[in-house]
Structures are given as structure tokens and as C-alpha cells.
Protein backbone atom coordinates (compact mmCIF):
# COMPACT_ATOMS: atom_id res chain seq x y z
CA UNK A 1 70.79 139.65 115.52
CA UNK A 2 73.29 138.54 113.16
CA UNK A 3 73.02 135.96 110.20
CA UNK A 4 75.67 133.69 112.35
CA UNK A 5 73.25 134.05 115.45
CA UNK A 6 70.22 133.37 113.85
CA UNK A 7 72.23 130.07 112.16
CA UNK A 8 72.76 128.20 115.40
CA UNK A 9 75.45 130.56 117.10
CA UNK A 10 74.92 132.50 120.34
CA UNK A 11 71.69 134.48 120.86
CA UNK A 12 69.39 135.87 123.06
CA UNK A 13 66.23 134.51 121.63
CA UNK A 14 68.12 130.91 121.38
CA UNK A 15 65.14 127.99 121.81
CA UNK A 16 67.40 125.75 123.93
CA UNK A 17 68.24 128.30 126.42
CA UNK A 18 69.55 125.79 128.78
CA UNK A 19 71.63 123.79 126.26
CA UNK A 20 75.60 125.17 125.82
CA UNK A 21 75.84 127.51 122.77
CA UNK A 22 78.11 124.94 121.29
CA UNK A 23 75.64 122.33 120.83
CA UNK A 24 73.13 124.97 118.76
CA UNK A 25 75.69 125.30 116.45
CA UNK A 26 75.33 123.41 112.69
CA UNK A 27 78.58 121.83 113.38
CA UNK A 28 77.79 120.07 116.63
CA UNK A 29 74.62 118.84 115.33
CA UNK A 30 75.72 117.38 112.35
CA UNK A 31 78.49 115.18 114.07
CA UNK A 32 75.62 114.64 116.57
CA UNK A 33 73.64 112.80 113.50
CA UNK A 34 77.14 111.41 112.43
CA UNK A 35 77.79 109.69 115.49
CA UNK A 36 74.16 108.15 115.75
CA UNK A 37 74.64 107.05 112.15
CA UNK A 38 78.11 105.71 112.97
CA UNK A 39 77.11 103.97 116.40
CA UNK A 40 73.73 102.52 114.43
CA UNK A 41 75.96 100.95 111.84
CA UNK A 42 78.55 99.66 114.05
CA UNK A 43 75.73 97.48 115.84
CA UNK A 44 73.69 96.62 112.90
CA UNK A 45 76.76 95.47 111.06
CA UNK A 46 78.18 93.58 113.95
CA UNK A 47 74.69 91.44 114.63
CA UNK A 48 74.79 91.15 110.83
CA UNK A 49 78.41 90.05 110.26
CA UNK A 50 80.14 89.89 113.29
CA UNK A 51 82.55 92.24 112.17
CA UNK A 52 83.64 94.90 113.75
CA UNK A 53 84.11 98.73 112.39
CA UNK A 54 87.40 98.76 110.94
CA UNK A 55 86.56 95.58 109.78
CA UNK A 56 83.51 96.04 108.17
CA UNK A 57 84.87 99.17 106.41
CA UNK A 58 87.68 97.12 104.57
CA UNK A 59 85.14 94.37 103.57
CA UNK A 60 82.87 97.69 102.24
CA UNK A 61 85.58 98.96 100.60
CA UNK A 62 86.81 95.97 98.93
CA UNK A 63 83.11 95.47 97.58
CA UNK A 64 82.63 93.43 94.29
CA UNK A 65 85.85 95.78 93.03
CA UNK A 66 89.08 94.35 91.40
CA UNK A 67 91.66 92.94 94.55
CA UNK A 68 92.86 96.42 95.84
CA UNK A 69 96.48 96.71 97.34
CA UNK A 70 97.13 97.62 100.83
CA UNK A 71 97.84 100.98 100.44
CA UNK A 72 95.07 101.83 97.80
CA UNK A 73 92.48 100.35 100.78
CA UNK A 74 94.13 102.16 103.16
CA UNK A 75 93.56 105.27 101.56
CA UNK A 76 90.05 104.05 100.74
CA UNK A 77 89.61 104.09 104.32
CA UNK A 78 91.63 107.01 105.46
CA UNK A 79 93.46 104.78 107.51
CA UNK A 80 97.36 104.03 107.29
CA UNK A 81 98.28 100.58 106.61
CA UNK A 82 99.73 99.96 110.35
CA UNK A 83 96.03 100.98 111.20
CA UNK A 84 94.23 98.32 109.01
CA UNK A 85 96.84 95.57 109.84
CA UNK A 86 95.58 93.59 112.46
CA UNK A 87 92.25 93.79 111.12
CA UNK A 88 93.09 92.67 107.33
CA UNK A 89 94.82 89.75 109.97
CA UNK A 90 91.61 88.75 111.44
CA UNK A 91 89.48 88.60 108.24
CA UNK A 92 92.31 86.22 106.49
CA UNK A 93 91.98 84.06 109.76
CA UNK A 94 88.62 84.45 109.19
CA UNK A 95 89.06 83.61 105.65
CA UNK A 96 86.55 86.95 104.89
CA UNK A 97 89.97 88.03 102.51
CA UNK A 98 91.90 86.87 100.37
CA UNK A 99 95.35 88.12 99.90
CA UNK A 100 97.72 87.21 96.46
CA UNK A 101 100.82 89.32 94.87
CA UNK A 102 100.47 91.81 92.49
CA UNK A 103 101.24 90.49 89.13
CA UNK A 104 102.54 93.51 87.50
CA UNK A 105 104.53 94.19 90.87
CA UNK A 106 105.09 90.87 92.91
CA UNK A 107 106.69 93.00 95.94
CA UNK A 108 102.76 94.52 95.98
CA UNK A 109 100.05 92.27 98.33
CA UNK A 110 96.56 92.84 96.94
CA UNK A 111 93.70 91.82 99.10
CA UNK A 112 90.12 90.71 97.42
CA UNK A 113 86.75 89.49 99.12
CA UNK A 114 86.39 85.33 99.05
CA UNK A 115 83.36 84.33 99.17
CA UNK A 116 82.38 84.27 102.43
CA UNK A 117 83.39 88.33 102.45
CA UNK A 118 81.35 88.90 99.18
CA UNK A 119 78.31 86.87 101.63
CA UNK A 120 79.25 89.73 104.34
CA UNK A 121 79.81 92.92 101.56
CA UNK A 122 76.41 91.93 100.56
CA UNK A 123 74.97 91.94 104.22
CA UNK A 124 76.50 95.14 104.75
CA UNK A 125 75.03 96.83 101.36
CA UNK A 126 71.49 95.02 102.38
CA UNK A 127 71.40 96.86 106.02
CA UNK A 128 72.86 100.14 104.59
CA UNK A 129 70.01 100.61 102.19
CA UNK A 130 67.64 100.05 104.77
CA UNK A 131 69.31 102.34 107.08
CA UNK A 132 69.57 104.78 103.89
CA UNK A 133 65.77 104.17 102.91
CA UNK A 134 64.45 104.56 106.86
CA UNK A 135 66.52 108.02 107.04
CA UNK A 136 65.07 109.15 103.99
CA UNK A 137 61.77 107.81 104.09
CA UNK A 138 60.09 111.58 105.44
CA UNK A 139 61.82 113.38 102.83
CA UNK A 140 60.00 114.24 99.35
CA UNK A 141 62.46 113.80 96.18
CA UNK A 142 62.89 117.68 96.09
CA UNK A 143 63.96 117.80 99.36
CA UNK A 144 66.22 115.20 99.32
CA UNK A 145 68.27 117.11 96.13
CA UNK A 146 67.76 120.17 97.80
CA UNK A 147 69.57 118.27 101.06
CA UNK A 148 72.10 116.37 98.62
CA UNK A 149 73.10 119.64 97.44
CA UNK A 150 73.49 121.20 100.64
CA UNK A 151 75.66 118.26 102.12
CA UNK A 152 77.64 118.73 99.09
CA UNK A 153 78.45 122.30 99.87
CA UNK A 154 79.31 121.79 103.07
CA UNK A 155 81.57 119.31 102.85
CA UNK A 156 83.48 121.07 100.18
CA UNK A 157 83.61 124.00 102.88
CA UNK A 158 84.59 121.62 105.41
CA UNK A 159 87.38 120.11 103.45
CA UNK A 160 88.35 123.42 103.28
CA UNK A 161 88.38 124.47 107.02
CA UNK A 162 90.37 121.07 107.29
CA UNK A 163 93.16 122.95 104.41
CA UNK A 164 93.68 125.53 106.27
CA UNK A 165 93.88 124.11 109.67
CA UNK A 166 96.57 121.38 108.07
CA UNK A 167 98.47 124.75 107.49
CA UNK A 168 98.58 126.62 110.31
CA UNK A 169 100.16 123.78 111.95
């Protein structure tokens, strides 16, 4: 049996003999955990804050951080502006934001948490450290470096997959 066999690819030995080789693989597993984490968070924050995941990710990305222009939370985001429009509306209606113009620049908009977004930043950092400590609460400390560093490598490998695909376009 090969090393890419024994790793979660095909085989005849395979554990889950009635699941799809696909779903054995690394890959399909991790976005499995991904989208639990993601579908989690998307409820706890919206019970929390009532916002809603685009939402939530600009008022996490804002954070307790200098006012940000558009573009720069955009790309905080890895959204494009038109993306993150109507819901930068929604949390100025909401008066969650704040927007003002860029002194340095006064054709720039930079957008900063009031304080009723700093109140829902902090409810979102408050329910991701639980969610962090209850994921992590099985682990021992070596094992979470040893998984920190193996995260680590494979998202450098995966940003690298995602190079190459860009490429062969």
C-alpha cells in the first residue's frame, strides 16, 4: 500500500468501506471540521449579536484597531468591497460602525467600531475563546504545538496548491 493510501486515499483495507474514497481523504475532512466550525460560529454569533456572517467578520476585523479603510477591510476579509457593501450599510443603520474621511486622503472612507460595535467585537472575542478553549480542551500543550505546527504546514502547502491552480487558469 502506498504512503498516499495509507494517508486517507483509496485502499483496500480502508475502515469506512462504505463511505466514498473522497471523504477519507485529509482534505475532505478538514473542510468537514471547517464547516462545523464555520456553521457553529455563524449561530453562536448571531444569538450573541444578531449579526450575521459577513457582518460579524467586518465587526471582527475592525476589532479595537485604528478606523481601517474600505479596501484595507476588504482585504482583511478576502472579500471585494462590492461584497462588504450592503453589509458595512446595515451596521451604520445599525449604528455598529462608524464611517469618517481619511485625513491624509479625504477621497478615502475609513470605517471604525462605535461603541455599540466595540460591545459586539467584544461578544464575538468572548464566544470565540470559548469555542477555542472547548476545541482544545482534550489536547495536552505538546499536542497542541505539535497540531499548530502541522496546520501551519499545511496551509503553506495549501496556499500553494491555490498558486498553481490561479495559474493554470
Amino acid at each position: 500500500m502506498s504512503q498516499t493510501e495509507s494517508r486517507g486515499g483509496s485502499s483496500e483495507t480502508d475502515d469506512s468501506e462504505s463511505a466514498a474514497p473522497i471523504t477519507a481523504m485529509l482534505s475532505s475532512r478538514l473542510m468537514v471540521l471547517a464547516n462545523l466550525l464555520k456553521r457553529g460560529a455563524i449561530l453562536r454569533y448571531k444569538r450573541l449579536t444578531g449579526l450575521n456572517s459577513v457582518e460579524f467578520g467586518l465587526v471582527a476585523s475592525l476589532g479595537r484597531r485604528p478606523p481601517m479603510s474600505v479596501a484595507r477591510l476588504a482585504e482583511a476579509v478576502g472579500q471585494d468591497k462590492g461584497q462588504i457593501s450592503r453589509a458595512l450599510a446595515n451596521l451604520l443603520s445599525r449604528k455598529l460602525i462608524a464611517k469618517s474621511a481619511n485625513p491624509k486622503d479625504s477621497r478615502e472612507v475609513l470605517i471604525s467600531l462605535t461603541a455599540a460595535g466595540l460591545a459586539a467585537h467584544d461578544a464575538i472575542v468572548d464566544g470565540a475563546q470559548e469555542r477555542n478553549r472547548r476545541l482544545l480542551e482534550h489536547l495536552s500543550e505538546a499536542e497542541f504545538q505539535t497540531l499548530l505546527r502541522q496546520v501551519d504546514q499545511l496551509t503553506a502547502i495549501a496556499a500553494d496548491m491555490l498558486e498553481i491552480e490561479k495559474n493554470l487558469r
